[in-house]
Protein backbone atom coordinates (compact mmCIF):
# COMPACT_ATOMS: atom_id res chain seq x y z
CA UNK A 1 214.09 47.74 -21.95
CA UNK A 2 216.08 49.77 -18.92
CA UNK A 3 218.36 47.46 -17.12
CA UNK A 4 217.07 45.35 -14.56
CA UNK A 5 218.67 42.73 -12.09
CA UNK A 6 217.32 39.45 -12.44
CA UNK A 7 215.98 39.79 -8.79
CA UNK A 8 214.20 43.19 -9.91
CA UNK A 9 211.95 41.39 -12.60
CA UNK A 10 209.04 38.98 -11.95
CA UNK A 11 207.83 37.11 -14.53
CA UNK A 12 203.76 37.08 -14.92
CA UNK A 13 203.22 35.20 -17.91
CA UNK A 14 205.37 33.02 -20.77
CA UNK A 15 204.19 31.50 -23.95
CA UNK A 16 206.22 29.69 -26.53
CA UNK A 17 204.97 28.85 -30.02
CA UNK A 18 205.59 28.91 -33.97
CA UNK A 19 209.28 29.73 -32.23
CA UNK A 20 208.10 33.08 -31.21
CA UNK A 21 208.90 33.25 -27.19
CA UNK A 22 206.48 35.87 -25.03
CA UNK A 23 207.48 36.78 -21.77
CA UNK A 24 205.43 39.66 -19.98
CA UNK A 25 207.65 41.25 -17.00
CA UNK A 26 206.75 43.74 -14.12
CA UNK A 27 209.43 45.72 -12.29
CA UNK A 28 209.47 45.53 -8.75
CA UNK A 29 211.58 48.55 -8.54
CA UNK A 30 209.80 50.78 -10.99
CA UNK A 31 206.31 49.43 -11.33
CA UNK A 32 206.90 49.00 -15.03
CA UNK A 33 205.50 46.32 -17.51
CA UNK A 34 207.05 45.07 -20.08
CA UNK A 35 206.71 42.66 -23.04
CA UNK A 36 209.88 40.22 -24.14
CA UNK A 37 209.83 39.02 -27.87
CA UNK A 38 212.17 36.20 -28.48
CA UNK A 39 212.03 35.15 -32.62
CA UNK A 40 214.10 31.40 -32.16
CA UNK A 41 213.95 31.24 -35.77
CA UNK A 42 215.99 33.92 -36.95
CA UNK A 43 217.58 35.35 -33.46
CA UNK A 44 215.79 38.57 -33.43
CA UNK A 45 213.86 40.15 -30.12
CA UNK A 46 212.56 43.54 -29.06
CA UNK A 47 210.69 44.77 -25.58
CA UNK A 48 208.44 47.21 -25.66
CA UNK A 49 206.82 48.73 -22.15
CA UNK A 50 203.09 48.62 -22.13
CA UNK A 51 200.71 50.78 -19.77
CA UNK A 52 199.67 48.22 -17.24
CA UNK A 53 196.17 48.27 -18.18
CA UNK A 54 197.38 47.11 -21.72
CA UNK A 55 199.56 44.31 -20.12
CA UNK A 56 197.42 40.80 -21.19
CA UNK A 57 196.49 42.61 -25.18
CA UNK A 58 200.04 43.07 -25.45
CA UNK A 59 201.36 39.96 -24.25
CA UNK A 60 198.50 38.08 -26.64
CA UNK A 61 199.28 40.92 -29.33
CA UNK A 62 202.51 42.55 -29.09
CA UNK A 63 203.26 43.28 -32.80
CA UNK A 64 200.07 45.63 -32.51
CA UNK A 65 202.15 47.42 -29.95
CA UNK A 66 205.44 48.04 -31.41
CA UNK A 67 206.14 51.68 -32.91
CA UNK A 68 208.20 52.18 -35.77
CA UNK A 69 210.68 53.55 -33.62
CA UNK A 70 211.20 50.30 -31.36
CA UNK A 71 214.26 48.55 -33.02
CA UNK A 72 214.59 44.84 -33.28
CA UNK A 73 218.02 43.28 -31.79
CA UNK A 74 219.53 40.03 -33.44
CA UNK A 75 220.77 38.26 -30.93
CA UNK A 76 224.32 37.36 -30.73
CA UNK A 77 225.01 33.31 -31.87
């Protein structure tokens, strides 16, 4: 995901479960929508940016969205 100040980012939707954490984001500066995945298990994440008209299957589905190309970060402990 580009970089964003907090104040930049609005959050539309969360979910937390099976300690996989969803956030869907839109960009006030740049219009862009994007999907957060947190794994609390094993401190991995990725974003991906969806098309906006993709936003809600995303957020509900976003492992059918991520390319082979999108790398997963571990998060630092």
């Amino acid at each position: 995901m580009q970089s964003f100040r907090a104040d930049e980012l609005r959050e539309l939707d969360h979910r937390l479960g099976d300690g996989i954490d969803v956030t869907l984001l839109w960009s006030r500066r740049t219009g862009g929508v994007f999907v957060l995945v947190v794994d609390l298990r094993y401190g991995d994440s990725f974003d991906l940016e969806v098309d906006p008209a993709d936003a809600l299957d995303a957020f509900r589905h976003p492992y059918a969205y991520v390319e082979h190309s999108v790398s997963v970060h571990a998060l630092a402990a």
